[in-house]
Protein backbone atom coordinates (compact mmCIF):
# COMPACT_ATOMS: atom_id res chain seq x y z
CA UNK A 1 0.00 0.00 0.00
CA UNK A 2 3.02 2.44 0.59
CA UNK A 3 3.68 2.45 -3.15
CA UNK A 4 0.26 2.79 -4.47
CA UNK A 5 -0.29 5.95 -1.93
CA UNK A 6 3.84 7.79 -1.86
CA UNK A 7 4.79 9.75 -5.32
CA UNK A 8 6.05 7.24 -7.47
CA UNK A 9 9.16 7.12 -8.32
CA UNK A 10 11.47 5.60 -11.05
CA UNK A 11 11.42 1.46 -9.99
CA UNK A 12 8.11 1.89 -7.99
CA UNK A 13 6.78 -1.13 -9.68
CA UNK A 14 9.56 -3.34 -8.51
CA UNK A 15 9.67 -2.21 -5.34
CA UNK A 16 5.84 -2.75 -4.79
CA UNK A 17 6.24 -6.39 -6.22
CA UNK A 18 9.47 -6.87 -3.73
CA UNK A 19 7.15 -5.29 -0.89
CA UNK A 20 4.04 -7.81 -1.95
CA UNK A 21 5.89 -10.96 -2.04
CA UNK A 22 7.52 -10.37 1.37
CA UNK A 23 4.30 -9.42 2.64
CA UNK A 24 2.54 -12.86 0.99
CA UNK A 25 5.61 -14.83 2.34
CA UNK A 26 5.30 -13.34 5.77
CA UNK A 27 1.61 -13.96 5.84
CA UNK A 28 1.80 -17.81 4.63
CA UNK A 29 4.45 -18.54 7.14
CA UNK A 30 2.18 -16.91 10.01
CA UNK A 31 -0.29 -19.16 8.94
CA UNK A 32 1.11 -22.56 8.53
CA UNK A 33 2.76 -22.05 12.12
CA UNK A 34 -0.35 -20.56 13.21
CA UNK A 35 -2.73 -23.53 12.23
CA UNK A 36 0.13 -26.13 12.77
CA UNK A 37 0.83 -25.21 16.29
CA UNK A 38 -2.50 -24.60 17.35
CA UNK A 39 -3.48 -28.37 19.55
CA UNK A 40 -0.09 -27.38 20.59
CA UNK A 41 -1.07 -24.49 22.91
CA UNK A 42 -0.48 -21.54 19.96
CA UNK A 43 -4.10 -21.35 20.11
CA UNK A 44 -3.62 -18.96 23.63
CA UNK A 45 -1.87 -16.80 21.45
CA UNK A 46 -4.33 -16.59 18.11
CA UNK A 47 -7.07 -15.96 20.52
CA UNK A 48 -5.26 -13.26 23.04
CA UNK A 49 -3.17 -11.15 21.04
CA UNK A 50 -5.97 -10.15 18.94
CA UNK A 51 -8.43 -9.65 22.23
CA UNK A 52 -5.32 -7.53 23.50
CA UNK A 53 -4.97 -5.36 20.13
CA UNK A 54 -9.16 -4.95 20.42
CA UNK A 55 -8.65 -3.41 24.16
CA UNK A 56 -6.17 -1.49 23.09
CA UNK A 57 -7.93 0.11 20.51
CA UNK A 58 -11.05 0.79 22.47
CA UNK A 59 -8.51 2.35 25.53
CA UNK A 60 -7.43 4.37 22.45
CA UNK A 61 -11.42 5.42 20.99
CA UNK A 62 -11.93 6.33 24.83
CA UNK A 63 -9.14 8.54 25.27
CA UNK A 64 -10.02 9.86 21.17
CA UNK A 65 -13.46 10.71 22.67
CA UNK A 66 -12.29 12.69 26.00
CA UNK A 67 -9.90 14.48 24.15
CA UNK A 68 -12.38 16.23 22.28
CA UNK A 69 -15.23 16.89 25.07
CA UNK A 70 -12.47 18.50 27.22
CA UNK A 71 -11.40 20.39 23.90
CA UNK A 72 -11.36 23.81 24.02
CA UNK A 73 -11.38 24.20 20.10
CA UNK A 74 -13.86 26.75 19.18
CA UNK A 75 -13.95 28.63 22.59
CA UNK A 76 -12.62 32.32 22.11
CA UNK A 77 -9.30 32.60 23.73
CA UNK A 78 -9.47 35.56 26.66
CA UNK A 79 -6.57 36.32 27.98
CA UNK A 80 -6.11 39.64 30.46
CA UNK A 81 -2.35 39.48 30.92
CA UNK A 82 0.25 37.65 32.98
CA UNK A 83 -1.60 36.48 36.24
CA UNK A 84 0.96 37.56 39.33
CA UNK A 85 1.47 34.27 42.16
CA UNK A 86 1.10 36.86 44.57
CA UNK A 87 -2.30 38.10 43.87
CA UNK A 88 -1.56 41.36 43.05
């Protein structure tokens, strides 16, 4: 996906066919270990991770969503001056 949204370049092609084959080697080798490692406990880690990545993301949204109510965006800014620490 880098290639198809970057300017392209002279050799982008290759590059993007380099970047797609790792990416399909990667993901076959996930899987085969994956699937043949499973009955062998893996299946703690297909099933966690991904519960862990989802809990992360909503901790994320959450913080996303209090971010903007505490916001100040679109408030005009008043401001009277330095403020003393002695009252004054």
């Amino acid at each position: 996906m880098h290639w198809l949204r970057e300017k392209r370049s002279a050799g982008w092609v290759v590059k993007a066919a380099f970047n797609s084959a790792g990416a399909l080697a990667t993901g076959t080798t996930v899987l085969v270990v994956a699937i043949s490692k499973f009955v062998e406990g893996a299946w703690i880690t297909v099933i966690v991770i991904p519960l862990i990545v989802l809990a992360f993301h909503r901790v994320r949204q959450h913080y996303d969503q209090v971010r903007n109510q505490l916001s100040m965006h679109g408030f005009a800014a008043v401001f009277e001056g330095p403020v003393s620490p002695h009252g004054l």
